[in-house]
Protein backbone atom coordinates (compact mmCIF):
# COMPACT_ATOMS: atom_id res chain seq x y z
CA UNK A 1 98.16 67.31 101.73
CA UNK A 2 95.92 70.44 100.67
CA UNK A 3 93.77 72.22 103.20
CA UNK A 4 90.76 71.13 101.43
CA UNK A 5 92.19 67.46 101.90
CA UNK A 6 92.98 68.19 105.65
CA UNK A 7 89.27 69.43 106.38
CA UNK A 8 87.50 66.79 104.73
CA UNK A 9 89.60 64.18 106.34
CA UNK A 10 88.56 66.17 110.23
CA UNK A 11 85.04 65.84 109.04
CA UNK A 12 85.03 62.43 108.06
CA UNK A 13 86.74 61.72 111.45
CA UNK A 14 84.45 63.51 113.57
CA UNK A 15 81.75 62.03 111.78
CA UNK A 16 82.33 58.32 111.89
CA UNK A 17 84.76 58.23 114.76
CA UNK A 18 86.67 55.46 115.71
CA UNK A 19 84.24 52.28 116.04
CA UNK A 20 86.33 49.94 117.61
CA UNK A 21 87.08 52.95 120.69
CA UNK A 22 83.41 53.57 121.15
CA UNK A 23 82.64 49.67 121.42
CA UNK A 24 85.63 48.61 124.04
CA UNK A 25 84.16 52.08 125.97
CA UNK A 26 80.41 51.22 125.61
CA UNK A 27 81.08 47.52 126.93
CA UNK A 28 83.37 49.01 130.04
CA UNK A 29 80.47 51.62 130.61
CA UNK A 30 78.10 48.52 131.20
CA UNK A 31 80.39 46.79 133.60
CA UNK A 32 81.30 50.05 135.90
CA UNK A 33 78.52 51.76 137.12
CA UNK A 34 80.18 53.82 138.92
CA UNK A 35 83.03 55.15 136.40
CA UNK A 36 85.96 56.08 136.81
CA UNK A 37 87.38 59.57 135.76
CA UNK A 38 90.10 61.97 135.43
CA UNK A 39 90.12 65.97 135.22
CA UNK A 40 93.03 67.53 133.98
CA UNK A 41 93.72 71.49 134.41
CA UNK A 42 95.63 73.37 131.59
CA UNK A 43 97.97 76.38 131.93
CA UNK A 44 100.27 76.74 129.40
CA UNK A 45 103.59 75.74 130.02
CA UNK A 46 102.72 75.51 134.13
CA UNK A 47 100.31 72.48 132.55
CA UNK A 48 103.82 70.37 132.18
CA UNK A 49 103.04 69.45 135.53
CA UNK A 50 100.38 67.40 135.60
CA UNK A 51 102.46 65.86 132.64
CA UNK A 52 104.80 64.10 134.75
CA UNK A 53 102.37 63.32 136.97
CA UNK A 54 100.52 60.88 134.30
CA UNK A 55 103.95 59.87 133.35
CA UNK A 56 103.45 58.22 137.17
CA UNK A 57 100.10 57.46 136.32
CA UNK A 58 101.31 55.03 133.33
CA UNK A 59 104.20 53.83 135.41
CA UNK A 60 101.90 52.23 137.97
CA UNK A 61 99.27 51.14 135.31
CA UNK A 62 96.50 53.50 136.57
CA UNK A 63 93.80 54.21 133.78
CA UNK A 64 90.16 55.72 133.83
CA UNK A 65 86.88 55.14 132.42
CA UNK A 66 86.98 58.70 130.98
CA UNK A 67 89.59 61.42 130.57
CA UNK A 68 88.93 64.99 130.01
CA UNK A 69 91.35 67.96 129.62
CA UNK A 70 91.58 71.66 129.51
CA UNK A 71 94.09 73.22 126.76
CA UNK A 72 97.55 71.81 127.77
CA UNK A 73 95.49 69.74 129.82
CA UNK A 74 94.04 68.22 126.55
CA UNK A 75 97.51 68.39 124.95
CA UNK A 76 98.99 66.28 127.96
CA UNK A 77 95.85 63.94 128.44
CA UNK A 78 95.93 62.85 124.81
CA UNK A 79 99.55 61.38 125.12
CA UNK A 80 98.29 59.41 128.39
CA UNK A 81 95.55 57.78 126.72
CA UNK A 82 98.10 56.44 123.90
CA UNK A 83 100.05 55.40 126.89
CA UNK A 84 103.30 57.66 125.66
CA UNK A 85 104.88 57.57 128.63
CA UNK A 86 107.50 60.85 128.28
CA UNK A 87 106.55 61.99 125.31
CA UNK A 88 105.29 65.58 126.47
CA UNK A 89 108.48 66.49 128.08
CA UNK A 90 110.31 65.09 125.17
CA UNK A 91 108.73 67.08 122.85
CA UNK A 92 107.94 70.22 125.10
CA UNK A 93 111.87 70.70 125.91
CA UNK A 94 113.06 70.05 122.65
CA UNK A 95 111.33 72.25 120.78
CA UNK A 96 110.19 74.83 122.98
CA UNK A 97 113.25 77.37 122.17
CA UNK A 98 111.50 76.79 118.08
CA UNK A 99 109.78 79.79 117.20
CA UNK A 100 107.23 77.88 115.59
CA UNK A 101 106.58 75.84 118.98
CA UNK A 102 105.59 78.92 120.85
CA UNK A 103 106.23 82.69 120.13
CA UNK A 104 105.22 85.65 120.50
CA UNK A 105 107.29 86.52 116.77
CA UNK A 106 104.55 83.86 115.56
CA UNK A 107 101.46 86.10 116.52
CA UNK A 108 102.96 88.89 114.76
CA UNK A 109 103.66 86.84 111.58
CA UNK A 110 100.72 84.90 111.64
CA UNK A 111 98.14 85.94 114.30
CA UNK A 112 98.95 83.10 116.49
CA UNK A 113 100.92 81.77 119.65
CA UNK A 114 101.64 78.72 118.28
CA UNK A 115 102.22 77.73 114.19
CA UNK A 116 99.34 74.75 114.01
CA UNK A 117 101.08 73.12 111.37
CA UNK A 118 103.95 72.70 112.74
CA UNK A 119 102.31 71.75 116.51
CA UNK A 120 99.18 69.69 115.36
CA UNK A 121 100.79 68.25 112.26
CA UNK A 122 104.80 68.15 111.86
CA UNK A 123 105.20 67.19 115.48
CA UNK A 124 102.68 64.75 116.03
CA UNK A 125 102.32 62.94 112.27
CA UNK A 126 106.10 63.47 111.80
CA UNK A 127 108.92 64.55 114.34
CA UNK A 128 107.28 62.91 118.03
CA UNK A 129 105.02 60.60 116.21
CA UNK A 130 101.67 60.44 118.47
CA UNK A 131 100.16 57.01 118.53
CA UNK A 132 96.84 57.37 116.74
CA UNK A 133 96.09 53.01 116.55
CA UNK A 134 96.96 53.34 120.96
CA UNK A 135 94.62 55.77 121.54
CA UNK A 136 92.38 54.21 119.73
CA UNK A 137 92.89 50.81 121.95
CA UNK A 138 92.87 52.49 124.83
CA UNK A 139 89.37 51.93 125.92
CA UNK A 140 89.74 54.76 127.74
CA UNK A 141 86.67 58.06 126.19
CA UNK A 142 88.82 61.33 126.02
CA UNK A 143 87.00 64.53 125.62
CA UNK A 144 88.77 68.28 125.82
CA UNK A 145 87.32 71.07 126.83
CA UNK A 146 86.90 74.23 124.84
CA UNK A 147 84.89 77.39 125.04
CA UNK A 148 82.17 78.24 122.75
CA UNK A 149 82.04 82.36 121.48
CA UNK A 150 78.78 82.59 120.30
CA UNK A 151 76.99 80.91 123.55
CA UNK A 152 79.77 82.00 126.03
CA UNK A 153 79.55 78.15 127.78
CA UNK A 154 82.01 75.56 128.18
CA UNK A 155 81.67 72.47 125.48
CA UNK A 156 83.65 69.10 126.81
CA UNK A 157 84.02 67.52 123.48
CA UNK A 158 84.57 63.84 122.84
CA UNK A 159 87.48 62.93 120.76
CA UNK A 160 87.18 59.68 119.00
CA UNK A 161 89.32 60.40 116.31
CA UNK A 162 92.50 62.44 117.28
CA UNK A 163 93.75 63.00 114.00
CA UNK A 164 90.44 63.60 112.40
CA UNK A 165 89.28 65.30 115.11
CA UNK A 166 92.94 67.70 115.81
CA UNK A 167 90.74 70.90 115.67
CA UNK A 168 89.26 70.13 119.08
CA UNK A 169 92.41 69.84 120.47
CA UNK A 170 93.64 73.24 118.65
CA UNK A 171 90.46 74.54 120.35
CA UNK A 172 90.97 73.61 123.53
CA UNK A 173 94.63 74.86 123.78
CA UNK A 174 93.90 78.27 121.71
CA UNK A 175 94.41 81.00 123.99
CA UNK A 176 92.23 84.40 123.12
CA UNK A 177 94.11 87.25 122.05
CA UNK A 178 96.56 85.67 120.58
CA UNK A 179 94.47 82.88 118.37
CA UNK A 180 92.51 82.39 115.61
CA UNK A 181 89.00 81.46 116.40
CA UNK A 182 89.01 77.79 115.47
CA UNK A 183 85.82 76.58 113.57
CA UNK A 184 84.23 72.90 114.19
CA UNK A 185 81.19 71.32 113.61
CA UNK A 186 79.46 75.14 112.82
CA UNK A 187 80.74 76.33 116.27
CA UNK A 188 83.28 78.62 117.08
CA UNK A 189 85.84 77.97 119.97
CA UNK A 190 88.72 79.45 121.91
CA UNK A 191 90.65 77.85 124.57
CA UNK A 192 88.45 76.04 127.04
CA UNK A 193 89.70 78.25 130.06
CA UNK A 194 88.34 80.88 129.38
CA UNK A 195 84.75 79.12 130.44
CA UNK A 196 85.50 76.20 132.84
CA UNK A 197 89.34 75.55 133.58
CA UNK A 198 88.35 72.29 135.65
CA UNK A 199 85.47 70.81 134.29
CA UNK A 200 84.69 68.40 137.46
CA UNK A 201 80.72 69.60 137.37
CA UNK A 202 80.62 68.25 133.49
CA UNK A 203 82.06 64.61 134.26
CA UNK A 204 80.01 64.13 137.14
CA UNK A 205 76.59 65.27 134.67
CA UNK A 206 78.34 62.45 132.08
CA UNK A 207 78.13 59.84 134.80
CA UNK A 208 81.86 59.63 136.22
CA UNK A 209 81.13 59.42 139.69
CA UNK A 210 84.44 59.03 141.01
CA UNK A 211 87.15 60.83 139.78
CA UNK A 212 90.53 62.36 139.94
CA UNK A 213 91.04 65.87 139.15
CA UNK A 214 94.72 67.24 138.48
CA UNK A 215 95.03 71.00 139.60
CA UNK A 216 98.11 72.81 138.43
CA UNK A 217 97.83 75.67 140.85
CA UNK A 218 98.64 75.05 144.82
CA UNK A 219 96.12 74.40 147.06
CA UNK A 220 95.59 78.00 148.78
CA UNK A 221 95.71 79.37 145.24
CA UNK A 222 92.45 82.23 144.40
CA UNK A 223 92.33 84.13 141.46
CA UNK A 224 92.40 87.76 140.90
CA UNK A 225 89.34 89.53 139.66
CA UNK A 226 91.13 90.26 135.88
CA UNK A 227 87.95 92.51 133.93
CA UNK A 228 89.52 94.12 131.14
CA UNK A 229 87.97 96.62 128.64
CA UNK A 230 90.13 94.78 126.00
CA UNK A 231 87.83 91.49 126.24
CA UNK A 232 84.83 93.72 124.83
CA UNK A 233 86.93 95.68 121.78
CA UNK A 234 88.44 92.08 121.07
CA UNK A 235 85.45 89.93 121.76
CA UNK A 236 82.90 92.39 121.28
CA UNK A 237 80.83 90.37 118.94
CA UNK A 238 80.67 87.65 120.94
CA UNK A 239 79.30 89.58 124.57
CA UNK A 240 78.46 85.95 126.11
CA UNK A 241 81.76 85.16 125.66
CA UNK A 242 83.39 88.70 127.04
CA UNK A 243 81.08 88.53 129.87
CA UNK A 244 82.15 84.87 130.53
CA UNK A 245 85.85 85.95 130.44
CA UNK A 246 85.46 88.81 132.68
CA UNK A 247 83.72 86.45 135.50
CA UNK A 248 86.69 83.50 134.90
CA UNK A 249 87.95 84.65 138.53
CA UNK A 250 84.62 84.04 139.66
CA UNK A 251 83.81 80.75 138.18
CA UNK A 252 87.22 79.32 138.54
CA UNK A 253 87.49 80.15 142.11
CA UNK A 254 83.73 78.68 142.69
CA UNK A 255 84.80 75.48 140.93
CA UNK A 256 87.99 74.87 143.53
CA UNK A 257 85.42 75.39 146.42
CA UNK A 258 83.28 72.85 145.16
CA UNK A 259 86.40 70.42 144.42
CA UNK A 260 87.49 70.93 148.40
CA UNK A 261 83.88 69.88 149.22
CA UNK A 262 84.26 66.84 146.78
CA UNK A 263 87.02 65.87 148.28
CA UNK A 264 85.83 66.37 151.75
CA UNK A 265 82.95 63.95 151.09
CA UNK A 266 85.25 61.14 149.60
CA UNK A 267 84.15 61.96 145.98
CA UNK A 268 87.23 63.20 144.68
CA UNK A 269 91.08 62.58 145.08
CA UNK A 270 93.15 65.86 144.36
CA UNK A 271 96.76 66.25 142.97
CA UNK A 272 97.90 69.53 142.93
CA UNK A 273 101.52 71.34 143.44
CA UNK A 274 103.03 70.46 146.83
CA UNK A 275 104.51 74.47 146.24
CA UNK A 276 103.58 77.74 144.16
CA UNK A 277 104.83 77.28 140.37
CA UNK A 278 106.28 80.79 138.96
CA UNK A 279 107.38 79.21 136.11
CA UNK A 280 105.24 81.01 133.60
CA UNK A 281 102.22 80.48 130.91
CA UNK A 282 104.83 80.76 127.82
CA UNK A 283 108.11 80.05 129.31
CA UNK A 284 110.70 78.29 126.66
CA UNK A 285 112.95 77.34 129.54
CA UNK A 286 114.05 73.47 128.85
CA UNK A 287 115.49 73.82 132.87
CA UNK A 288 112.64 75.11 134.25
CA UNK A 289 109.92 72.56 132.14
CA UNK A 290 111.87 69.60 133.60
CA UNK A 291 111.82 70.84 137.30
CA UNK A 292 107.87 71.66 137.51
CA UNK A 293 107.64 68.40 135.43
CA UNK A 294 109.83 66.85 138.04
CA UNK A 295 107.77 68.52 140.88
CA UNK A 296 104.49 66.65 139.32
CA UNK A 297 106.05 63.09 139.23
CA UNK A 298 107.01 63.62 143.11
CA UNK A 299 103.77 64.92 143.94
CA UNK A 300 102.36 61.84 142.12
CA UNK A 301 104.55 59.24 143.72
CA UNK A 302 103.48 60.38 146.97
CA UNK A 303 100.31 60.33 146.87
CA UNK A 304 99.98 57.14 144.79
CA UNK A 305 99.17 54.40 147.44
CA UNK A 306 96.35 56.49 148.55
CA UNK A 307 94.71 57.25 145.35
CA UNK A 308 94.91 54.04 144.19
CA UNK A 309 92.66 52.90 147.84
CA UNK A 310 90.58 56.03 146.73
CA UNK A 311 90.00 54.64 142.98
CA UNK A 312 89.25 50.56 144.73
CA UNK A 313 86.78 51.61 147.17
């Protein structure tokens, strides 16, 4: 398939979307007034966490009105709402010691982390096949969260069509610095981090009144201030955006103060690490994927009974 072929095909998806998904959604959304949803926090590799917990999730036949995710929060949400239990550890240990999985070799050949053909094409259309017609049952609305340069806000996307519609996900998950900016719909977007890691305040605005949010940082985690004069000579076109990236600490540490107070008034249920992760943004360790994954399904098992009396009342 050409380029040319590749872009149409994204346009026509994001276009028409999937009809049947939007109709099983919009007759759900009449029945639930009070939806159901689920926030999932990114963070490179340490994002494998909140992998195995949804791997729980599916095990126990939990589901949500709406799903939204954050870079490898996207990238692990997606294979939830095809219901592929497994599939992200599968995939993330196999090929994470491939230079064309993750790399810093790859930025220096090409400009970028990760080789998007071979992660947003090969491995889901080809070697890990991701279920496109599941999804599209699912009846569950995904969205992913990216950041947009020009205005320096968050976007929370919906996703409709995952293979017409890969770019989002390439957005959400494309850290700056080492990305290209990634182009959709006349709007350019990095890595949806950079703007809002946990996009709780967004659901709630899009009607998802109760929901779960997976954190993959402890809870007595705060972020460092981390202003750089690099964000301005990189991003310097785009001073919404640098300015954005240079208050992240801020906004990201304002965001987990309002999640406490969420939870403290019964709005939100909470799964985060049970201990610190060290295991790091781009680490190709097979060993150390499985025991943070590991971590996640433990945290998730334990908590289970009571988030499923959180989700019924």
């Amino acid at each position: 398939m050409t380029e040319d072929d590749r872009k149409e095909r994204m346009a026509a998806g994001a276009a028409a979307g999937t009809a049947s998904h939007e109709a099983a959604c919009a007759a759900d959304d009449e029945k639930k007034p009070d939806k159901t949803g689920l926030v999932i926090e990114g963070g490179g590799v340490r994002g494998i966490y909140a992998a195995g917990v949804l791997d729980v999730f599916m095990e126990h036949g939990v589901t949500f009105d709406g799903v939204v995710g954050v870079s490898a929060g996207a990238i692990h949400g997606c294979s939830y709402v095809s219901g592929q239990k497994g599939r992200s550890i599968r995939y993330y240990k196999k090929y994470c010691k491939d230079r064309r999985f993750m790399s810093f070799a790859n930025v220096l050949l090409h400009g970028e982390l990760v080789d998007t053909q071979f992660c947003y094409h090969d491995i889901p259309e080809k070697l890990d096949p991701y279920d496109y017609d599941a999804f599209e049952r699912s009846g569950m609305k995904f969205y992913a969260g990216c950041s947009n340069l020009e205005t320096g806000r968050p976007e929370c996307i919906q996703v409709t069509d995952m293979k017409g519609q890969i770019d989002v996900l390439r957005a959400s998950a494309s850290l700056p610095f080492v990305s290209h900016t990634v182009k959709y719909e006349g709007k350019k977007l990095l890595d949806g981090g950079c703007t809002d890691s946990i996009p709780i305040r967004e659901f709630l605005k899009l009607g998802y009144g109760k929901n779960v949010i997976i954190l993959t940082r402890h809870a007595e985690y705060v972020k460092k201030p981390e202003k750089s004069p690099l964000v301005f000579l990189r991003y310097g076109r785009y001073p919404r955006f640098a300015a954005a990236m240079n208050q992240r600490y801020k906004t990201y540490n304002n965001t987990r103060r309002l999640i406490w107070k969420l939870e403290k008034e019964g709005r939100v249920f909470v799964i985060c690490p049970s201990r610190e992760l060290t295991i790091s943004r781009t680490c190709n360790d097979p060993d150390e994927m499985q025991k943070v994954y590991d971590l996640g399904r433990a945290d998730a098992e334990r908590q289970m009974e009571e988030m499923k009396r959180f989700l019924r009342n």
